[in-house]
Protein backbone atom coordinates (compact mmCIF):
# COMPACT_ATOMS: atom_id res chain seq x y z
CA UNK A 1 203.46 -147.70 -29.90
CA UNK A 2 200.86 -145.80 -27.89
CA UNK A 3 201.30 -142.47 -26.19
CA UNK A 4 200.50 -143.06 -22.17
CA UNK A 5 200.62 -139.59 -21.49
CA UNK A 6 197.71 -137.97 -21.49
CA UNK A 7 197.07 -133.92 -22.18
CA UNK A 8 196.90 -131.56 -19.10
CA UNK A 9 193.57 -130.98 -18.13
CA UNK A 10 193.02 -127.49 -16.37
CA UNK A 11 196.32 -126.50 -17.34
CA UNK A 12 194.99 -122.26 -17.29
CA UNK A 13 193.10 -122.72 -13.56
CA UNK A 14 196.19 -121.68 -11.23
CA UNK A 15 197.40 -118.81 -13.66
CA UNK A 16 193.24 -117.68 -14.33
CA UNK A 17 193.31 -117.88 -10.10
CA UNK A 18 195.69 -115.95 -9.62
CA UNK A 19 194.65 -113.39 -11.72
CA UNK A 20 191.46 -113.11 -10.08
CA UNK A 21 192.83 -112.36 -6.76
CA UNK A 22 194.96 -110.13 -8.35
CA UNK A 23 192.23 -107.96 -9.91
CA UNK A 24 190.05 -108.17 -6.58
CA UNK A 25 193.20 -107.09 -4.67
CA UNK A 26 193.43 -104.06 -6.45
CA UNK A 27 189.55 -103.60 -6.35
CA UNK A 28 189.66 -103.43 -3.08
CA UNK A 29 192.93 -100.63 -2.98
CA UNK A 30 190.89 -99.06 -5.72
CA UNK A 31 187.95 -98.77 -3.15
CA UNK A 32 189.87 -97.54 -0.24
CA UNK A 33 191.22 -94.99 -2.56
CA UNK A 34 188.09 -93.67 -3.36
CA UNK A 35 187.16 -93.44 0.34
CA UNK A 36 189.91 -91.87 1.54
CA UNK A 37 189.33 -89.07 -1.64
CA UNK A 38 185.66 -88.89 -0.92
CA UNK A 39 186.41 -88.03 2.99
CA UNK A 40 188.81 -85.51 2.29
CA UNK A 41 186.58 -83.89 -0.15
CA UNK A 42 183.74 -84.09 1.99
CA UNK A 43 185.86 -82.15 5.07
CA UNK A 44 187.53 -79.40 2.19
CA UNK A 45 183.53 -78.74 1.47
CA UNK A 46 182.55 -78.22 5.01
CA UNK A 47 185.54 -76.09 5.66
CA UNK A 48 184.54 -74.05 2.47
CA UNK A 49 180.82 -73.94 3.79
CA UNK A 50 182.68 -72.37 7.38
CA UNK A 51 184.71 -70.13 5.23
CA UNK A 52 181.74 -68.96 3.38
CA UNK A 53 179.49 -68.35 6.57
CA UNK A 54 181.83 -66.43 7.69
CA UNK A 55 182.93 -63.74 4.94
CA UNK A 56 179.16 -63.52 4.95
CA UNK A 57 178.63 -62.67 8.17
CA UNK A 58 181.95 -60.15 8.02
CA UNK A 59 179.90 -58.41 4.72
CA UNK A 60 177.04 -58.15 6.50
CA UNK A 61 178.95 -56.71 9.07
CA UNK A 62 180.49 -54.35 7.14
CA UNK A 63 177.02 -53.27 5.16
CA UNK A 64 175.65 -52.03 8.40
CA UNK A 65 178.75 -50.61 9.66
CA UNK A 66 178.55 -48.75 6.96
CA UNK A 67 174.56 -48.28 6.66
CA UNK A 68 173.95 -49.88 4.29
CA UNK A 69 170.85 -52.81 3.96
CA UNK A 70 172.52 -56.42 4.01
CA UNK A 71 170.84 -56.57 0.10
CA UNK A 72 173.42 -53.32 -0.09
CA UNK A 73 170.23 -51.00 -0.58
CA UNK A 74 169.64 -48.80 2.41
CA UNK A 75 166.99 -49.36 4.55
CA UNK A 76 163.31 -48.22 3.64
CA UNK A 77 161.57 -45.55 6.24
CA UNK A 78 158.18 -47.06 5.55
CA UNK A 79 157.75 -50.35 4.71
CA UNK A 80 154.17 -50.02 4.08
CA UNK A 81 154.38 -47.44 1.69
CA UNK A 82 155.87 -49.76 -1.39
CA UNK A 83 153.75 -52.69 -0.90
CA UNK A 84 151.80 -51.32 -4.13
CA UNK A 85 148.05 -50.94 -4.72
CA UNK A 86 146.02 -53.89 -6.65
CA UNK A 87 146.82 -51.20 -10.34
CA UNK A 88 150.30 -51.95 -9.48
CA UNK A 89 150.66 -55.24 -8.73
CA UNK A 90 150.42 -57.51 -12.01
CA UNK A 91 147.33 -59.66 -11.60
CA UNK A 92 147.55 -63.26 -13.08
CA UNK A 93 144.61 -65.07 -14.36
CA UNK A 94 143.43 -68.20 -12.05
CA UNK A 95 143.51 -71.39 -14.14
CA UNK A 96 140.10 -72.96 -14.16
CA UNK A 97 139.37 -76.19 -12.01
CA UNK A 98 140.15 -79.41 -14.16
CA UNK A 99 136.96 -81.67 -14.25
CA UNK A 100 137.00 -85.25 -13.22
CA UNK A 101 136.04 -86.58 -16.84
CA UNK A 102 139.52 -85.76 -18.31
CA UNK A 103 142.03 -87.30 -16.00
CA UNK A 104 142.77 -90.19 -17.62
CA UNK A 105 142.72 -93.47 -15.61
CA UNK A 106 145.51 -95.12 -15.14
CA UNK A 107 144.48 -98.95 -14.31
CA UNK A 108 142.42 -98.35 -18.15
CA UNK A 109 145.47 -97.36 -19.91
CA UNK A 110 146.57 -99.63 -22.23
CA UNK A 111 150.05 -101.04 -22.47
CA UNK A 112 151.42 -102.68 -25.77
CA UNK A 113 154.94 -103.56 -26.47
C-alpha cells in the first residue's frame, strides 16, 4: 500500500511570520525609545547651556563688583604700553611660496589595486 499523504510544504512560514512582525514590533518600540531619550537629553543640555550662561554672567558680575578683570586680572591703565616692541615679540620665519612643478596632479596619479 501507498502513502496518500503527502509532507507539509511550508510548514515554518506562519511561525517564521510571526516572528518577523514580532521583531519589527519591537524595532519600532526600540525606535520610539530612543526618541523619546534623545529629546529629553537634548532639553537637559539646553537647560545646562541656560544654567551655564548664567553662573557666568553672575561671575562676571561678581569680578567687577569686586574689581577685578572678567579674566580675574585687574584691568590694565594703558593698554598700549604692553603691546611689546618687534625685540619682544617672537618673530616666525615665513615659509617660502611652493612652486607649481611639485604639486602633484591628481588626474596623472596612478591607481592600482
Amino acid at each position: 500500500m501507498e502513502s496518500t499523504t503527502q509532507p507539509k510544504k511550508h510548514s515554518m512560514l506562519p511561525l517564521l511570520v510571526v516572528l518577523f512582525l514580532i521583531s519589527y514590533g519591537l524595532l519600532a518600540l526600540l525606535v520610539v525609545e530612543q526618541n523619546t531619550t534623545i529629546s529629553a537629553q537634548r532639553s537637559l543640555i539646553q537647560q545646562i547651556m541656560g544654567d551655564s550662561l548664567e553662573l557666568t554672567a553672575l561671575k562676571g558680575k561678581i569680578n567687577v563688583q569686586h574689581g577685578l578683570h572678567p579674566k580675574g586680572q585687574p584691568p590694565q591703565a594703558n593698554p598700549q604700553e604692553n603691546k611689546g616692541s618687534v625685540k619682544q615679540r617672537k618673530l616666525v620665519p615665513l615659509k617660502p611660496p611652493t612652486d607649481a612643478a611639485d604639486t602633484p596632479d591628481s588626474r596623472r596619479t596612478p591607481i592600482s589595486i
